[in-house]
N, C-alpha and C. Protein backbone atom coordinates (compact mmCIF):
# COMPACT_ATOMS: atom_id res chain seq x y z
N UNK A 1 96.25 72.38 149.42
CA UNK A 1 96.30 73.68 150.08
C UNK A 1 97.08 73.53 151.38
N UNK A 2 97.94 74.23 151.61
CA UNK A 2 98.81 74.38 152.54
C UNK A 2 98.21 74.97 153.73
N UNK A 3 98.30 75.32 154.76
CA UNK A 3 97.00 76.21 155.90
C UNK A 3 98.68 76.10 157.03
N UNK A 4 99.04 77.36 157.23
CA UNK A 4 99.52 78.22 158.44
C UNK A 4 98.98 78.80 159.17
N UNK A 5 99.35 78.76 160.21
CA UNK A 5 98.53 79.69 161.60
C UNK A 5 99.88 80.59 162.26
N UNK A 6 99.43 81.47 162.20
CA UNK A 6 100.55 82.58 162.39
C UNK A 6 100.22 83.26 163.51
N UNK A 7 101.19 83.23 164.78
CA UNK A 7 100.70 84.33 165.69
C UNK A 7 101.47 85.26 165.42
N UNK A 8 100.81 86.28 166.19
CA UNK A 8 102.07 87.59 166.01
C UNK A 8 101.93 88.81 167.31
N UNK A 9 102.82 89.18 167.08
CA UNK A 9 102.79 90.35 168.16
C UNK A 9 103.16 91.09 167.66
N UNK A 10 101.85 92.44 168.39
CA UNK A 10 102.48 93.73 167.43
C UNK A 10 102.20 94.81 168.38
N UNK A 11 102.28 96.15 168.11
CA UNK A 11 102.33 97.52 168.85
C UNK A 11 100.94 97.64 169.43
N UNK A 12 100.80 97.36 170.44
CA UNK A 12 99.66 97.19 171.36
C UNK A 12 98.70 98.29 170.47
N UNK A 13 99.12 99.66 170.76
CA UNK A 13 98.11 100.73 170.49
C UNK A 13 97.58 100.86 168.76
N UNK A 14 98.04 99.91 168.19
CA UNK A 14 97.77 100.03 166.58
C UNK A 14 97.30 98.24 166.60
N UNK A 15 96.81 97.73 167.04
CA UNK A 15 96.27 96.38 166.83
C UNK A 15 94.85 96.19 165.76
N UNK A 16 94.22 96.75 166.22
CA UNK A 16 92.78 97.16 164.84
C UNK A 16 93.34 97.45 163.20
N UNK A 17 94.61 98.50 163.33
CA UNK A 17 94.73 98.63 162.68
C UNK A 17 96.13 97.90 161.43
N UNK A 18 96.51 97.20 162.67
CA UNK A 18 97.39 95.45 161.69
C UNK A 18 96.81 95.12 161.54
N UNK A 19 95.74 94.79 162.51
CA UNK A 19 94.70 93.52 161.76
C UNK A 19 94.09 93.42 160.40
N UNK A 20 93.59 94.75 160.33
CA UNK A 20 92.69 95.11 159.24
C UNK A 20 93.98 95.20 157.90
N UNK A 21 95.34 95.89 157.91
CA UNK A 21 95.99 95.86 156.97
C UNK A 21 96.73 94.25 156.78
N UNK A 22 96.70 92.98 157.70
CA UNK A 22 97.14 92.02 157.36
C UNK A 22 96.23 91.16 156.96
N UNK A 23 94.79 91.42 157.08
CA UNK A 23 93.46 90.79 156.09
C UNK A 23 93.64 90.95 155.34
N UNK A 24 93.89 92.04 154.50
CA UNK A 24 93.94 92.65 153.50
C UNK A 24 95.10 91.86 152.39
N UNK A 25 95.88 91.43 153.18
CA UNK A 25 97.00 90.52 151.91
C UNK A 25 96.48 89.12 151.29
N UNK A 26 96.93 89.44 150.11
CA UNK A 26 96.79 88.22 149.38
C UNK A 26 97.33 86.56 150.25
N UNK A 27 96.26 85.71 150.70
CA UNK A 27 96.46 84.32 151.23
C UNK A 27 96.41 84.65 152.37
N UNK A 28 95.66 85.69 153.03
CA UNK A 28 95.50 85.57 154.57
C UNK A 28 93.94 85.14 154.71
N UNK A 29 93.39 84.36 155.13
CA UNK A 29 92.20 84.33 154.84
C UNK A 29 91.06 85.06 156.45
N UNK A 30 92.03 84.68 157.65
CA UNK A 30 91.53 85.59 158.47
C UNK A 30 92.30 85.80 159.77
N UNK A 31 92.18 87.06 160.37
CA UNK A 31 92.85 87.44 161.46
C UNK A 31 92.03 87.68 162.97
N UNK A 32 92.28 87.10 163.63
CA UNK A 32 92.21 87.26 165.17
C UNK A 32 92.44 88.24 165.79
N UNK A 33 91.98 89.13 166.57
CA UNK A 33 92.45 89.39 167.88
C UNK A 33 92.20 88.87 168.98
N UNK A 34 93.37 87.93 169.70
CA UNK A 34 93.25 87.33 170.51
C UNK A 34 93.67 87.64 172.12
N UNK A 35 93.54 86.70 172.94
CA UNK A 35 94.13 87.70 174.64
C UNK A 35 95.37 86.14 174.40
N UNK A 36 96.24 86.71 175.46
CA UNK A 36 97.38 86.10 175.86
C UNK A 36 98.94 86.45 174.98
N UNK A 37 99.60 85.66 174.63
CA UNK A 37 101.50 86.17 174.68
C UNK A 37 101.05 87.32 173.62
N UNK A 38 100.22 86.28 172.38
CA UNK A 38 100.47 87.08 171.30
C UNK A 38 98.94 88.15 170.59
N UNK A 39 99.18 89.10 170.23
CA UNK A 39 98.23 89.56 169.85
C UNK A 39 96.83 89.26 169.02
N UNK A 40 97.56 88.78 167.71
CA UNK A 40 97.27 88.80 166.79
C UNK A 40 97.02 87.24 165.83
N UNK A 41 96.09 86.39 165.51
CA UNK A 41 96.26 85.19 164.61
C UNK A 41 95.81 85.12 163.54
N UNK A 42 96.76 84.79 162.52
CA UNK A 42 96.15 84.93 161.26
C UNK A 42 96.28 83.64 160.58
N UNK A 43 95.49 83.22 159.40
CA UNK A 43 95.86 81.92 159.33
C UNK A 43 95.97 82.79 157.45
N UNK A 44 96.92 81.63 157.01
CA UNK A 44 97.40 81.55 156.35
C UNK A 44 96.96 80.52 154.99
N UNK A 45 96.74 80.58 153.84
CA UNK A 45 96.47 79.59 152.93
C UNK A 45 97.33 79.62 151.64
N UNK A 46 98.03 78.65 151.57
CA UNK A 46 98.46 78.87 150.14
C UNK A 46 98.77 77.43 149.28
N UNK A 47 99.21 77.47 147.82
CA UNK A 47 99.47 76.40 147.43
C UNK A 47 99.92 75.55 147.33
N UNK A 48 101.41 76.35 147.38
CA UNK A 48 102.75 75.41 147.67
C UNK A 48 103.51 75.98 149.33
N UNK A 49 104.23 75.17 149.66
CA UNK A 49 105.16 75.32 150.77
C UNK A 49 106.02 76.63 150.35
N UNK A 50 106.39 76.68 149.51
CA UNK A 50 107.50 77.80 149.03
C UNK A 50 106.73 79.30 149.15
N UNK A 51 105.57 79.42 148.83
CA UNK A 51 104.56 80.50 149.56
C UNK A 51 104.70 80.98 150.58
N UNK A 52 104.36 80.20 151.96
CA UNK A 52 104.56 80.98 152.82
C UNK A 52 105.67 81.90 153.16
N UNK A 53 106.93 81.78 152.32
CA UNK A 53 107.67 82.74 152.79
C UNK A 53 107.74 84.04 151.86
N UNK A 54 106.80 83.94 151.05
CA UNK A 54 106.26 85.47 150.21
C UNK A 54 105.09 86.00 151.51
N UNK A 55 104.38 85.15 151.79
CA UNK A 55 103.61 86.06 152.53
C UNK A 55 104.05 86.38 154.11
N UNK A 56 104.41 85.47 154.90
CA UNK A 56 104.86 85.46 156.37
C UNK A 56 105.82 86.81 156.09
N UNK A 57 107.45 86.41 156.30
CA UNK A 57 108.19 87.14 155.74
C UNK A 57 107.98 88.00 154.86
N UNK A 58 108.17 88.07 154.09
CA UNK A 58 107.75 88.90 152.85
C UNK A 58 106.86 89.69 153.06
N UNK A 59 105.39 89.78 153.51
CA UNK A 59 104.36 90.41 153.22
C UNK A 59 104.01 91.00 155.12
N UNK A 60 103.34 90.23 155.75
CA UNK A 60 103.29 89.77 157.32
C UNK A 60 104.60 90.71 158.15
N UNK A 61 105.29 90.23 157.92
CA UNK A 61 106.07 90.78 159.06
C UNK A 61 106.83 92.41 158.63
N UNK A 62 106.36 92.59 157.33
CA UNK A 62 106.78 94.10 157.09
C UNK A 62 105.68 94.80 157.36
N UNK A 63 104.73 94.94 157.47
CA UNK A 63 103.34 95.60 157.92
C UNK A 63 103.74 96.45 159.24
N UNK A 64 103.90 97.92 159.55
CA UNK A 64 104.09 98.46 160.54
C UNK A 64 103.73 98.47 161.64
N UNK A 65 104.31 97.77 162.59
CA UNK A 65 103.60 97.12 164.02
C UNK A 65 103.84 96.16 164.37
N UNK A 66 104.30 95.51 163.39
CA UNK A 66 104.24 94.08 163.22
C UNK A 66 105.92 93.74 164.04
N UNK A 67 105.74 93.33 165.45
CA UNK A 67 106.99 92.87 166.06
C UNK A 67 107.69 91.34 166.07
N UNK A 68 106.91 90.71 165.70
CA UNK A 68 107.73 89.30 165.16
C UNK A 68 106.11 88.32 165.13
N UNK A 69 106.44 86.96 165.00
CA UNK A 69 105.74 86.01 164.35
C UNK A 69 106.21 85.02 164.95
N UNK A 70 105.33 83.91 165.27
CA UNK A 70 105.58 82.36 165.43
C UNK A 70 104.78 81.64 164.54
N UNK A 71 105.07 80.85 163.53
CA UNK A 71 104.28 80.04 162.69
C UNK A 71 104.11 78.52 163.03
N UNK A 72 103.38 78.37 162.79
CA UNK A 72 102.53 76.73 162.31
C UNK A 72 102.30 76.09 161.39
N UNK A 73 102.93 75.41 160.83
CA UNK A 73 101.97 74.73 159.67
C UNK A 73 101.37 73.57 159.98
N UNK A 74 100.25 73.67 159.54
CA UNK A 74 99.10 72.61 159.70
C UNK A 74 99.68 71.56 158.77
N UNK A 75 99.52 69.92 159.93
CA UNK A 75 99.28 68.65 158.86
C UNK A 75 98.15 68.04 158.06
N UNK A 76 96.82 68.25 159.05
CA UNK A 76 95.59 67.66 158.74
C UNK A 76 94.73 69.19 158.98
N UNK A 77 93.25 68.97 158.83
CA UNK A 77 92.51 69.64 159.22
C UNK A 77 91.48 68.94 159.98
N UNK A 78 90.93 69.45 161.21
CA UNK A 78 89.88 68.16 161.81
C UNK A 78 88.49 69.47 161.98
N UNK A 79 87.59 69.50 161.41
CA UNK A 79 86.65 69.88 161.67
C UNK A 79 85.34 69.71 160.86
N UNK A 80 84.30 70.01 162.08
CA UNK A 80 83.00 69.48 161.88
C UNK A 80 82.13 70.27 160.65
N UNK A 81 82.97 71.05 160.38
CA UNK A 81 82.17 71.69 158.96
C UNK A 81 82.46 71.03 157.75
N UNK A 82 83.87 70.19 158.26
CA UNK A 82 84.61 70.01 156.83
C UNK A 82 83.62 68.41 156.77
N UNK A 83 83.43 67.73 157.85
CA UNK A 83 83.04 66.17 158.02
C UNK A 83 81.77 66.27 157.51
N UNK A 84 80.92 67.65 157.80
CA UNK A 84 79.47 67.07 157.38
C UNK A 84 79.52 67.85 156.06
N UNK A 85 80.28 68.33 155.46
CA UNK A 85 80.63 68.67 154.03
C UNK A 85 81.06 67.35 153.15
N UNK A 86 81.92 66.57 153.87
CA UNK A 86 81.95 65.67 152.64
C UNK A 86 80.60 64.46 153.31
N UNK A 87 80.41 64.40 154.23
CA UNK A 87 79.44 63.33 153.96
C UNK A 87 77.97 63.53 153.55
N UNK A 88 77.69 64.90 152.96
CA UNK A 88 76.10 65.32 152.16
C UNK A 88 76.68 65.71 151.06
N UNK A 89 78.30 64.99 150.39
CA UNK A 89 78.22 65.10 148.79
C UNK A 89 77.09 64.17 148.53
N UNK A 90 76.71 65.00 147.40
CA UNK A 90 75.28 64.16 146.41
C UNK A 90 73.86 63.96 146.93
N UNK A 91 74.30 64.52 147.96
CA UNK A 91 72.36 64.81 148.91
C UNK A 91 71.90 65.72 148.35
N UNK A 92 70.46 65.96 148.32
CA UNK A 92 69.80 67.27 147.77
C UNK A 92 69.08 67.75 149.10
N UNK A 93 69.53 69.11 149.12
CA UNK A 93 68.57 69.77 150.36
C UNK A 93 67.53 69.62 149.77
């Protein structure tokens, strides 16, 4: 699984309502409203590398409001949900 983090900036007075229409696309799994440059963070999931540019481009940045994008792609993932997920494979609550 591939994982992008997408900021974005968009039309101040319609922000609720990018947000809610860029959840809504296929491989966004969730969106931010955040304070500072950029409005908006959405992260991104998909299978292959060649994906993200159906959804970023393609999907993301045509959404009305939507004034441009800076992307990320993630190398690793480091978190504590994921660590105590694999180390209670085969435990029984």
């Amino acid at each position: 699984m591939i994982t992008a983090i997408v900021l974005i900036k968009t039309s101040v007075d319609r922000i609720p309502e990018i947000a809610d229409e860029i959840a809504a696309l296929e491989d966004v799994s969730e969106v931010f409203s955040v304070t500072g440059t950029y409005d908006l963070i959405a992260m991104v999931r998909v299978a292959r590398h060649e994906n993200l540019a159906d959804v970023i481009p393609g999907r993301i940045s045509k959404v009305e409001g939507v004034l441009g994008t800076d992307t990320h792609v993630a190398f690793r993932t480091y978190s504590q949900h994921d660590l105590e997920a694999a180390f209670a494979i085969g435990l029984d609550s």
